[in-house]
Protein backbone atom coordinates (compact mmCIF):
# COMPACT_ATOMS: atom_id res chain seq x y z
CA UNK A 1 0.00 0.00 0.00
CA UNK A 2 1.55 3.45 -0.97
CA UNK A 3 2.29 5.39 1.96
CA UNK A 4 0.94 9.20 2.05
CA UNK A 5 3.72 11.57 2.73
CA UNK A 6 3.91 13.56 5.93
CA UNK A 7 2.09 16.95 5.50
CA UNK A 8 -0.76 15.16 3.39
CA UNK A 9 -1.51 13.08 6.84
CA UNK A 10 -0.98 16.56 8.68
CA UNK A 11 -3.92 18.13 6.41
CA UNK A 12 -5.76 15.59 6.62
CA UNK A 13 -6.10 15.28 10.63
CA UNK A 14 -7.00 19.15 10.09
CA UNK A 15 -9.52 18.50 8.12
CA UNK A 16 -12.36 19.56 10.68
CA UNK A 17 -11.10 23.20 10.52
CA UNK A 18 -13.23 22.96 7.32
CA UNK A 19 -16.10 22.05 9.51
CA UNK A 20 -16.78 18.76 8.29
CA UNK A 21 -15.50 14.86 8.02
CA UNK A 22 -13.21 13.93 5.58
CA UNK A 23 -15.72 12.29 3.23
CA UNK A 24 -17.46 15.61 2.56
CA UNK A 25 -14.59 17.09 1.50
CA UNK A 26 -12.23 17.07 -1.70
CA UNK A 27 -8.70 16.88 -1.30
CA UNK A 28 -6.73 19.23 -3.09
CA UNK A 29 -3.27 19.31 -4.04
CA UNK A 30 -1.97 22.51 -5.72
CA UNK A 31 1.39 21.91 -8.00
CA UNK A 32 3.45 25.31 -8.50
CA UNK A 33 6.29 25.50 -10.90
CA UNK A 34 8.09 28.19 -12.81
CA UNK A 35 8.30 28.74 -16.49
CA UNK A 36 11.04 26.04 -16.66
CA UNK A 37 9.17 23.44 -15.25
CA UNK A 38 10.74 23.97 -12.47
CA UNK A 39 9.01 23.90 -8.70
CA UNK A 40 8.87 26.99 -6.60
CA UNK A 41 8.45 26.60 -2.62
CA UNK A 42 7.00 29.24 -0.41
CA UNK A 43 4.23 30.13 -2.74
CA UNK A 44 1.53 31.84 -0.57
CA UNK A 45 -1.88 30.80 -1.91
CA UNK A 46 -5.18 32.21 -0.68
CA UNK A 47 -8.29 30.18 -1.56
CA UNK A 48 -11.44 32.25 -1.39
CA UNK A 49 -15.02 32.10 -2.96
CA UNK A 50 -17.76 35.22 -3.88
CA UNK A 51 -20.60 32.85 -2.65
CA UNK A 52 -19.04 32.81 0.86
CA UNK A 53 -17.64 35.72 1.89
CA UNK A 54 -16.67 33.57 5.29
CA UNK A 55 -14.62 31.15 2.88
CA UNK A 56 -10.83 32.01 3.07
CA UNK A 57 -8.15 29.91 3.36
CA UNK A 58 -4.35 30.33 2.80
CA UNK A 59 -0.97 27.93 2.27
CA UNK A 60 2.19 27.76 1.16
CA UNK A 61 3.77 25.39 -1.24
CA UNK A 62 6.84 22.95 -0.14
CA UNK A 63 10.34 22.68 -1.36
CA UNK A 64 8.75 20.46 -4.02
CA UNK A 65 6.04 23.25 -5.00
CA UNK A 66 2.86 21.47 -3.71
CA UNK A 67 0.62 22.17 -1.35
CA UNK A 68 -2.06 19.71 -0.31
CA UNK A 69 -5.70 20.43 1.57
CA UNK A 70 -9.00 19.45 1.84
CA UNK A 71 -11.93 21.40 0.49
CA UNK A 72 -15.54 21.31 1.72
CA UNK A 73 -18.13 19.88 -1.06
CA UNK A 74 -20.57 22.63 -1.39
CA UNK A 75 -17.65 25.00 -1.98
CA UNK A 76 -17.36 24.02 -6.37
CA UNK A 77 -15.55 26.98 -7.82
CA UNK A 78 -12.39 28.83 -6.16
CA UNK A 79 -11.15 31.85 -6.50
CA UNK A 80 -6.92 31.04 -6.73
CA UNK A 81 -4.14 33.95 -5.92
CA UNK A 82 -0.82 32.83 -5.62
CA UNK A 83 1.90 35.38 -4.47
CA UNK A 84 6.27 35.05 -4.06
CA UNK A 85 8.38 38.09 -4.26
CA UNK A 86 10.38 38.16 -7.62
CA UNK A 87 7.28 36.65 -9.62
CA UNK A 88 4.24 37.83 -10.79
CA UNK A 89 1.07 37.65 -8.98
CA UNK A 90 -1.01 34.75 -10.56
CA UNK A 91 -5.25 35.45 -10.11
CA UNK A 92 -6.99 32.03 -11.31
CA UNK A 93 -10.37 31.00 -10.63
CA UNK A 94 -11.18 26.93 -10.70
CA UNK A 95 -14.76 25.11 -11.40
CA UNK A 96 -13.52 22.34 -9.09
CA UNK A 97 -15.93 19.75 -10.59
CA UNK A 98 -13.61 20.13 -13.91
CA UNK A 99 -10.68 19.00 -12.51
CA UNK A 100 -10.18 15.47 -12.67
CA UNK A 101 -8.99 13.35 -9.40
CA UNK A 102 -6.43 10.83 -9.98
CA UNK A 103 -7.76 7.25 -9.31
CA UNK A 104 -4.14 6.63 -6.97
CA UNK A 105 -4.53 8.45 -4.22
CA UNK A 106 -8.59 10.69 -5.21
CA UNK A 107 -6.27 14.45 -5.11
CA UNK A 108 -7.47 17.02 -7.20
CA UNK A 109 -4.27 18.15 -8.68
CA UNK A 110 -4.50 21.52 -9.55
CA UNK A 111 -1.00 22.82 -11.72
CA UNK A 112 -0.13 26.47 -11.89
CA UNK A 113 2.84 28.17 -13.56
CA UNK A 114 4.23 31.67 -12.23
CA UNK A 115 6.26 33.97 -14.50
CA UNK A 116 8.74 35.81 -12.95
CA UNK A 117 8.73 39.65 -12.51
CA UNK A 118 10.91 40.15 -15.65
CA UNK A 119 8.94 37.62 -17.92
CA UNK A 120 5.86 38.19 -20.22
CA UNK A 121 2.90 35.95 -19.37
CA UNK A 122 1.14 34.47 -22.84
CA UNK A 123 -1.62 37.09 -22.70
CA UNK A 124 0.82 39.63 -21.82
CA UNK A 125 3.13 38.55 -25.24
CA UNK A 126 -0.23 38.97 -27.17
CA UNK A 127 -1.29 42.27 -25.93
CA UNK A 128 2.02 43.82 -26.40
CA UNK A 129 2.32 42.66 -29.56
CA UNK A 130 -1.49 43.90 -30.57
CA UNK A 131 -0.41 47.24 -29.08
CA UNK A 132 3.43 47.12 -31.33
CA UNK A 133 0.85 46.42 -34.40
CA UNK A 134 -1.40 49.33 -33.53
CA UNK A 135 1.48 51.76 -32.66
CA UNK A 136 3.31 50.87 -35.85
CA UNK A 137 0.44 52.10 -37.92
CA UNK A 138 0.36 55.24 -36.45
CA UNK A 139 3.51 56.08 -36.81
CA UNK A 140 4.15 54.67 -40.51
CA UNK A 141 0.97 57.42 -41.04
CA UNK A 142 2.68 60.17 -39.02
CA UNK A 143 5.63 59.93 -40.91
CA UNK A 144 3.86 59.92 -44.32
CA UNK A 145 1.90 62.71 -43.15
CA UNK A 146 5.42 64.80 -41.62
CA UNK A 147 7.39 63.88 -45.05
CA UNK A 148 4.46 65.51 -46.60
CA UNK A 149 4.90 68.83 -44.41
CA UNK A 150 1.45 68.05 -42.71
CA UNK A 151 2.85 68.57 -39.70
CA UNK A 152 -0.39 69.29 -37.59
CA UNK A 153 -1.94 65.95 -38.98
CA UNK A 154 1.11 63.86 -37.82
CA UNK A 155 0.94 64.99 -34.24
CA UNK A 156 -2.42 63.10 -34.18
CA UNK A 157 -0.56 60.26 -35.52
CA UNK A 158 2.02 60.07 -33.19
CA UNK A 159 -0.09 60.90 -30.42
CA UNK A 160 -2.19 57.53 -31.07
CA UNK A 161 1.06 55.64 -31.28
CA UNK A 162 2.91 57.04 -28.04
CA UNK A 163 -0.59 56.37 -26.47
CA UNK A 164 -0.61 52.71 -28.09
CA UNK A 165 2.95 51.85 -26.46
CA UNK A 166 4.02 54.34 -24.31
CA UNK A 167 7.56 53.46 -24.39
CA UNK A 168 8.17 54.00 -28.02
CA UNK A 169 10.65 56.26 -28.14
CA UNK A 170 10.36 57.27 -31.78
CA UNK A 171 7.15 58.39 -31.66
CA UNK A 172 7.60 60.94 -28.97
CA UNK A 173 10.84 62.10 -30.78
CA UNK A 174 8.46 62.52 -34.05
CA UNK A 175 5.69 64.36 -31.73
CA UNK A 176 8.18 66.63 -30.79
CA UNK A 177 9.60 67.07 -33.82
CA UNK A 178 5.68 67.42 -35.29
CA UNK A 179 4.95 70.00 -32.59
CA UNK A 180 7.83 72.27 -33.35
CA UNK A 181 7.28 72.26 -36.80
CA UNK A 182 3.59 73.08 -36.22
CA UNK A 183 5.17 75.96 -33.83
CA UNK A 184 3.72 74.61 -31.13
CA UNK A 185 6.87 75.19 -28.91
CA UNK A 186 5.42 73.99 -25.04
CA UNK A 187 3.38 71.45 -26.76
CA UNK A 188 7.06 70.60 -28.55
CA UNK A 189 8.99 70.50 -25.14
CA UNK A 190 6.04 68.39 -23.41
CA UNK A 191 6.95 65.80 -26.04
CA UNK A 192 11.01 65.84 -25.83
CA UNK A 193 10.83 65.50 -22.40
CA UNK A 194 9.10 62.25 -22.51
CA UNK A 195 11.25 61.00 -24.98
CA UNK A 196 14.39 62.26 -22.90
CA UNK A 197 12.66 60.36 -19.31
CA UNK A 198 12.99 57.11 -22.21
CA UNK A 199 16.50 57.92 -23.47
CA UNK A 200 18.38 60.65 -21.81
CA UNK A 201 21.36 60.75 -24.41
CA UNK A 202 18.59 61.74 -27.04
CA UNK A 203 20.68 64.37 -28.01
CA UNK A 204 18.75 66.01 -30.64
CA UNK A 205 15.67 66.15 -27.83
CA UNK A 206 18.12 68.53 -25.62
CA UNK A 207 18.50 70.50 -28.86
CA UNK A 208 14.97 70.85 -29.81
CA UNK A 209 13.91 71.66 -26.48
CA UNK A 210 16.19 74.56 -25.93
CA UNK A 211 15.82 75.78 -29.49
CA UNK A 212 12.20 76.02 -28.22
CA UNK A 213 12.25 77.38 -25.64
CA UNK A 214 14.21 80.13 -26.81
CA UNK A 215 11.81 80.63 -29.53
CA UNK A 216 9.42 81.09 -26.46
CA UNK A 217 11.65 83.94 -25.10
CA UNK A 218 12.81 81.87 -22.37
CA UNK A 219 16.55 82.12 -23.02
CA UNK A 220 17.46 80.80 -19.33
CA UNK A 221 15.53 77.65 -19.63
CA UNK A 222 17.18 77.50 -23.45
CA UNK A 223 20.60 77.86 -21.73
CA UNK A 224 20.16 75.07 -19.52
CA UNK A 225 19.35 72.70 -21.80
CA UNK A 226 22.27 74.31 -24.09
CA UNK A 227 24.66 73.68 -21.16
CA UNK A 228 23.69 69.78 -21.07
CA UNK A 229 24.72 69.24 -24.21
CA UNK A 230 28.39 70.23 -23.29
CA UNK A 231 27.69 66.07 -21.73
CA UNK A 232 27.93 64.70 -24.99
CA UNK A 233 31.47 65.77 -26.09
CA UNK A 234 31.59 63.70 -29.14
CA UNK A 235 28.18 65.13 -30.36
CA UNK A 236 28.04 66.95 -34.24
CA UNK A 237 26.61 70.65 -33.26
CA UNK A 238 25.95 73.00 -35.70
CA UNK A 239 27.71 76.53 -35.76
CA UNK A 240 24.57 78.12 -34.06
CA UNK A 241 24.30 75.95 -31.39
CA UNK A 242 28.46 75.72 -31.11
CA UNK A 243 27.82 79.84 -30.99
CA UNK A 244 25.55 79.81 -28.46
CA UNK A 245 27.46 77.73 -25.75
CA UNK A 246 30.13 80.22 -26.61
CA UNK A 247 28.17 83.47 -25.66
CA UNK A 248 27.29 81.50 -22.39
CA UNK A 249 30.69 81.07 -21.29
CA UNK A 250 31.65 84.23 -22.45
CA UNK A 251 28.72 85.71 -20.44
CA UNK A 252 30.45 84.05 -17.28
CA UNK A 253 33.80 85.26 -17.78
CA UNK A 254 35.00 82.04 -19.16
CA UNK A 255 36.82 83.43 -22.18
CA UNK A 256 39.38 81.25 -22.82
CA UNK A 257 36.59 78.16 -23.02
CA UNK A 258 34.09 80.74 -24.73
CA UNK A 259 37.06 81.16 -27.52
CA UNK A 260 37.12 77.29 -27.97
CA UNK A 261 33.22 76.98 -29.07
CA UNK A 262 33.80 80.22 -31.12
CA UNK A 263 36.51 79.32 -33.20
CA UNK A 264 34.63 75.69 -33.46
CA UNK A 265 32.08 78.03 -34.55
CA UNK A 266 33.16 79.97 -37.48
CA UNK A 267 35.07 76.83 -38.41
CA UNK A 268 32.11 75.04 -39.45
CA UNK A 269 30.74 78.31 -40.64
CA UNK A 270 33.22 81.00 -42.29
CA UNK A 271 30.53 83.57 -42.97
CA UNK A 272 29.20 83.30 -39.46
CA UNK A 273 29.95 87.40 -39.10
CA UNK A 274 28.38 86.99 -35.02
CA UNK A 275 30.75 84.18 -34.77
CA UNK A 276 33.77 85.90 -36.05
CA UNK A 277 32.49 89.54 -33.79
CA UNK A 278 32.32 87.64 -30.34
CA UNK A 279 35.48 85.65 -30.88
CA UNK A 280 37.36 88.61 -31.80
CA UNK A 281 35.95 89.79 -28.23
CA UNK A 282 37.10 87.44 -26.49
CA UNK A 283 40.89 87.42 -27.95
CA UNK A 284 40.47 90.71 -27.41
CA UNK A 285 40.34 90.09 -23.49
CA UNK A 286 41.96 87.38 -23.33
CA UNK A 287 45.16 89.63 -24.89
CA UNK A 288 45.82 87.45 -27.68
CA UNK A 289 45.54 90.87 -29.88
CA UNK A 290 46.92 89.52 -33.41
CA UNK A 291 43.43 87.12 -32.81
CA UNK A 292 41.59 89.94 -31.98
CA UNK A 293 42.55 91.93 -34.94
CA UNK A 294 41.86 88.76 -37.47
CA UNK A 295 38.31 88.02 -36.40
CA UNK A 296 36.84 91.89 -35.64
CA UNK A 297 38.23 92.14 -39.65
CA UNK A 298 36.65 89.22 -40.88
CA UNK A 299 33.52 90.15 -38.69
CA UNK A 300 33.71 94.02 -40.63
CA UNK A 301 34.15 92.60 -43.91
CA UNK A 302 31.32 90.73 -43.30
CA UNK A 303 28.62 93.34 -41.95
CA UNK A 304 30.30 96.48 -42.25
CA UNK A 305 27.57 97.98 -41.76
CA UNK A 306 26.24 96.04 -38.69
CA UNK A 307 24.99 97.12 -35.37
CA UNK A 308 28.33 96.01 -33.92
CA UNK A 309 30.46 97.53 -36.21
CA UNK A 310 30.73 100.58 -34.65
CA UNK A 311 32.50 98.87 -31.43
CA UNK A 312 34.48 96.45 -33.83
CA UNK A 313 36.23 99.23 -35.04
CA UNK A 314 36.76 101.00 -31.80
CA UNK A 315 38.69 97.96 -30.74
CA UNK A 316 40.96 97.70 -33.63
CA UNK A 317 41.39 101.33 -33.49
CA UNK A 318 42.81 101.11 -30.00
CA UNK A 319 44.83 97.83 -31.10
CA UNK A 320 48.06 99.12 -31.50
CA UNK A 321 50.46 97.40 -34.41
């Protein structure tokens, strides 16, 4: 005769905590394993049922993942939730009556499988999937519809794919990109800054969002995000934005590291007459006066007519061969 391990005899002497004898009762025996087949002790599992709101039991699984109790009769359909830290919580509910008892021993072997925190469930790989598919044809719309110059109609686009899968990080790049276009400059940053939470080395988000914000007259908020990009060292900047850090640090006192984003500056742009102007200024302080003298002439030759040309000369004048 085949001898009934341990904790099944221990349930089974408890079996009047269910209030009744063993013969109106099922015995139950839940089986827990992992995604590898694998079993997984010190599974808490509550047992509850909506027809009795007095009916709630709980147990834990063993080092070989079962857990074995008795159930009363009248109680056919339970409501499962199995918890372990590291996995995700697992919410089944049973029709007893459709489980079939082995004819061995008359258990009701009930198997579950728990996916761990990092894992996608089946109905978890389906919905992401259904909400890739959905996301997808937004944004193969939005970027028909931004090639196009329809820029207003993308953002709805890219909207309805960022909402689809919020962690697709093109899209919110495009809606930004849409807004900005569309001159929708807040709207523009809103955008960026979700897709900078997603991927803070998105570079050209810093850029956008302190291009707009200085095209919202907020040049402080523009030179913050200006600063950050001095992170990304080995990043391609245009002239502008190379000119820009340069008046910052100039605008600190830092000449000699406002001189290297100026001369960056005008190298990338040789008719870049505010380039050539400020880095003459800043030779000009710096004393490195044969500098000085080069730029303010290239700057003159340029806009000789400009609303700094009046001081560009001044400082030549008083630059003495």
């Amino acid at each position: 005769m085949k001898k009934t391990s341990g904790i099944f005899l221990i349930m089974l002497l408890l079996a009047g905590s269910f209030g009744g004898a063993q013969s109106a009762a099922r015995r139950v025996l839940i089986e827990v394993k992992d995604t590898a087949g694998k079993p997984i002790d010190k599974v808490t599992i509550t047992a509850t049922n909506k027809e009795r709101g007095d009916f709630k039991k709980a147990y834990a699984t063993n080092k070989k993942g079962q857990s074995a109790f008795l159930l009363p009769l009248e109680v056919k359909v339970v409501d499962f939730l199995l918890e372990k830290e590291g996995y995700q919580n697992h919410h089944e509910t049973v029709a007893l009556q459709a489980v079939q008892a082995s004819k061995e021993d008359m258990f009701y072997t009930i198997p579950f499988v728990l996916y761990r925190v990092q894992e996608f469930t089946p109905d978890q790989q389906r919905r992401a999937q259904e909400a890739n598919d959905k996301a997808l044809g937004f944004f193969n719309r939005g970027i028909e519809l931004f090639t196009a110059g329809r820029f207003a109609e993308a953002v709805s686009q890219f909207e309805g794919a960022a909402e689809a899968r919020p962690d697709f990080l093109e899209a919110w790049e495009n809606l930004a990109a849409s807004h900005f276009r569309a001159e929708q400059y807040e709207k523009a940053i809103a955008a960026a800054r979700k897709a900078e939470a997603i991927n803070p080395q998105s570079v050209q988000m810093i850029k956008l969002i302190s291009v707009a914000y200085s095209k919202l007259g907020d040049e402080s908020k523009a030179v913050e995000y200006q600063e950050k990009l001095k992170g990304f060292p080995d990043t391609e900047l245009s002239a502008e934005e190379l000119y820009n850090m340069g008046v910052v640090e100039a605008n600190k006192g830092n000449d000699a590291e406002a001189a290297k984003y100026l001369e960056k500056a005008v190298l990338a742009k040789p008719d870049f007459a505010l380039g050539h102007y400020h880095l003459g200024l800043c030779y000009f302080r710096l004393n490195n006066l044969p500098g000085a003298k080069t730029e303010l002439g290239k700057y003159l030759s340029l806009e000789s007519e400009g609303e700094n040309a009046k001081t560009a000369q001044a400082i030549l004048a008083s630059i003495k061969d």
